[in-house]
N, C-alpha and C. Protein backbone atom coordinates (compact mmCIF):
# COMPACT_ATOMS: atom_id res chain seq x y z
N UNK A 1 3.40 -9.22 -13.51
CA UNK A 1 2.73 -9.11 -12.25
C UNK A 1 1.39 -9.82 -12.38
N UNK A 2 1.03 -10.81 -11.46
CA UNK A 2 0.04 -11.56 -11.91
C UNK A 2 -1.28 -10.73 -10.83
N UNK A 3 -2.40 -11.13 -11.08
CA UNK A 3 -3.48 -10.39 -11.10
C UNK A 3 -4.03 -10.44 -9.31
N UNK A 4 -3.09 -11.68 -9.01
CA UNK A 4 -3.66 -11.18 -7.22
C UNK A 4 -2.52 -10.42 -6.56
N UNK A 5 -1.44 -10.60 -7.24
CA UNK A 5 -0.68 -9.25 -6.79
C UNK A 5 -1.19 -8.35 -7.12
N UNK A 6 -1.67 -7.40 -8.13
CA UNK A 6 -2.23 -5.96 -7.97
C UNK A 6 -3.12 -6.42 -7.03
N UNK A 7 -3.94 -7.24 -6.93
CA UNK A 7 -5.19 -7.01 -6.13
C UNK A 7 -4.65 -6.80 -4.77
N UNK A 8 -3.75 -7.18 -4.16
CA UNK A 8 -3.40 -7.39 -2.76
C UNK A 8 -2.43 -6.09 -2.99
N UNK A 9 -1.93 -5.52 -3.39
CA UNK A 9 -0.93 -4.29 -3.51
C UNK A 9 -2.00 -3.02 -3.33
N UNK A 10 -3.10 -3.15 -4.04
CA UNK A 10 -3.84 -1.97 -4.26
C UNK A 10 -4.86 -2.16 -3.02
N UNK A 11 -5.12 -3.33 -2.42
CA UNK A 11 -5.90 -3.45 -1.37
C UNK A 11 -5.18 -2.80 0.01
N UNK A 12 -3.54 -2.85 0.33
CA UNK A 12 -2.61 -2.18 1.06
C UNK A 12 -2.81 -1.14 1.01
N UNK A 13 -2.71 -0.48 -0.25
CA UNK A 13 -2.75 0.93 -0.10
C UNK A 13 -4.21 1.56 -0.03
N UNK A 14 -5.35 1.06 -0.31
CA UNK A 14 -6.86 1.59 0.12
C UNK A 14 -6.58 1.26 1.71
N UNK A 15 -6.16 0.26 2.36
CA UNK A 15 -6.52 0.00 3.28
C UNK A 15 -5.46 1.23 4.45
N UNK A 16 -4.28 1.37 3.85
CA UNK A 16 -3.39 2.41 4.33
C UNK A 16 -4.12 4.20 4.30
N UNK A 17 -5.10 3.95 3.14
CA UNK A 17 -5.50 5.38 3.21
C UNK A 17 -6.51 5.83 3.94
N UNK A 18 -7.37 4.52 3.87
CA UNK A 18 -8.64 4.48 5.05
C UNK A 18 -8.15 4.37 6.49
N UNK A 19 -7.00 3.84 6.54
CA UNK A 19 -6.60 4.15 8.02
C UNK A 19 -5.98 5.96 8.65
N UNK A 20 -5.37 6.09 7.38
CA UNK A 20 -4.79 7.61 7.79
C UNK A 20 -5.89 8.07 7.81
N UNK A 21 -7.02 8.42 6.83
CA UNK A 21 -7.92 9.29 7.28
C UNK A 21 -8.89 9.14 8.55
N UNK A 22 -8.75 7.88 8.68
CA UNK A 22 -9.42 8.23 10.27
C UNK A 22 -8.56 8.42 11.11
N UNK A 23 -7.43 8.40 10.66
CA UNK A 23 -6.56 8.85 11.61
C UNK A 23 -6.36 10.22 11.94
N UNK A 24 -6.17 11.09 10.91
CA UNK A 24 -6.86 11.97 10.45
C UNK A 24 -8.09 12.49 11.91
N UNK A 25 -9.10 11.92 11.26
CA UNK A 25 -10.47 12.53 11.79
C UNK A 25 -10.67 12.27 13.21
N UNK A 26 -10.10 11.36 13.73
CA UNK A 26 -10.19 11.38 15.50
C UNK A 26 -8.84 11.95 15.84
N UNK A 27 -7.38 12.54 15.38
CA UNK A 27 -6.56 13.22 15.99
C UNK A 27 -5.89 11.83 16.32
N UNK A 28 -5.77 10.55 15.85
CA UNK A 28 -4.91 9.90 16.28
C UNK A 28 -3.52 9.34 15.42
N UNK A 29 -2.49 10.56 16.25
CA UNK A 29 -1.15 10.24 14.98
C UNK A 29 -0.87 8.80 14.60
N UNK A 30 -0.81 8.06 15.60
CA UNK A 30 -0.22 6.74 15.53
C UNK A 30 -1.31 5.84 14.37
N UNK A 31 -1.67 6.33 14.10
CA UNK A 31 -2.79 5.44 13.29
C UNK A 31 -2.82 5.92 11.79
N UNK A 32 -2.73 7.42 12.14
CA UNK A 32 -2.56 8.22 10.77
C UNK A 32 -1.24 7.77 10.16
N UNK A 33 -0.36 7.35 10.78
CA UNK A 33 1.10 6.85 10.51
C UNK A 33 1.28 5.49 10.09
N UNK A 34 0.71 4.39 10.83
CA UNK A 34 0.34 3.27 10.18
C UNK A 34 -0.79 3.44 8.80
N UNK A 35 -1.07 4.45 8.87
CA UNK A 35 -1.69 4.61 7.42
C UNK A 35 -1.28 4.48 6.25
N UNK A 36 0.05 5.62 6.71
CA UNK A 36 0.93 5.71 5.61
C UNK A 36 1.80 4.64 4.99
N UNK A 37 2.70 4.36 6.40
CA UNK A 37 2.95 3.06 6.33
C UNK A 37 2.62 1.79 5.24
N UNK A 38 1.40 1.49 5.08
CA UNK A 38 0.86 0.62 4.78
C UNK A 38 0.53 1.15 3.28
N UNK A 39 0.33 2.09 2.70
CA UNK A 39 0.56 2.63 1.64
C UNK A 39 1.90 3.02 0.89
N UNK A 40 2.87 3.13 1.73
CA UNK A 40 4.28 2.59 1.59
C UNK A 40 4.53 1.29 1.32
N UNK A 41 3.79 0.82 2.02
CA UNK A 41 4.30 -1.01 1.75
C UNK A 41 3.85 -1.11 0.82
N UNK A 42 2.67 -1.06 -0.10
CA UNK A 42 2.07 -1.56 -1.16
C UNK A 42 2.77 -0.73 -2.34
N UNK A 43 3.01 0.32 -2.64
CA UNK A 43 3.43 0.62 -3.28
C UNK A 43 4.75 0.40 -3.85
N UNK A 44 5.98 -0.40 -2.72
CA UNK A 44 7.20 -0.84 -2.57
C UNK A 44 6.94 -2.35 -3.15
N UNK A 45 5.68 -3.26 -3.15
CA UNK A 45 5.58 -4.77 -3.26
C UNK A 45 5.01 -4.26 -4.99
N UNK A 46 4.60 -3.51 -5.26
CA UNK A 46 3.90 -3.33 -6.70
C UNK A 46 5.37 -2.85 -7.62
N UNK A 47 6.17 -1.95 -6.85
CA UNK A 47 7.33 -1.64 -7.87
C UNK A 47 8.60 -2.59 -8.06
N UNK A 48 8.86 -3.73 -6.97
CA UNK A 48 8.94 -4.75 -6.80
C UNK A 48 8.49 -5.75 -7.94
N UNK A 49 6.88 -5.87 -8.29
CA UNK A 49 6.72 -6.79 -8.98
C UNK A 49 7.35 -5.78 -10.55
N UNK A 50 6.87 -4.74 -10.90
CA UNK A 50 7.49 -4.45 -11.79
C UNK A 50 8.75 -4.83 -12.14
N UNK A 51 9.49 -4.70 -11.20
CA UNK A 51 10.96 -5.14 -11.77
C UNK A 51 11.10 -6.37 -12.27
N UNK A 52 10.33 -7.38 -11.36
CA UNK A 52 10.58 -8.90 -11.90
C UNK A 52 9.81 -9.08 -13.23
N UNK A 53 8.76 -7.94 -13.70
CA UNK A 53 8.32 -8.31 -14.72
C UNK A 53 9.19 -8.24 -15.80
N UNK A 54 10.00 -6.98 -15.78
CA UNK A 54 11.54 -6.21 -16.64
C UNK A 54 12.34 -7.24 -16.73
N UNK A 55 12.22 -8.10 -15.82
CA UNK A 55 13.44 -9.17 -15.65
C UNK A 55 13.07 -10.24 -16.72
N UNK A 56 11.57 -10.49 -16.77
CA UNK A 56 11.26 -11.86 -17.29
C UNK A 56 11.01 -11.46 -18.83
N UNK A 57 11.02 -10.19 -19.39
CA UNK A 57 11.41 -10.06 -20.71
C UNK A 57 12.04 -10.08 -21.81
């Protein structure tokens, strides 16, 4: 996994968590949900690169 993939994987999921919690804090589900979302995604593109790393060993 090369080093701007974590950076962009881990930037998804800060950016997924900062969205739920304000989603969170003004009562707005739809936002709190794209929160998650987006912390889903990053975490799916990071286990992703893991595998291709398993692969290239």
């Amino acid at each position: 996994m090369s080093t701007d993939d974590k950076i962009q994987n881990t930037a998804d999921k800060a950016k997924g968590k900062a969205k739920e919690t304000v989603g969170k804090a003004v009562g707005n589900e739809r936002l709190e949900a794209e929160g998650k979302g987006d912390q889903v995604k990053g975490d799916l593109k990071q286990a992703g690169e893991h595998v291709k790393d398993a692969f290239k060993r």
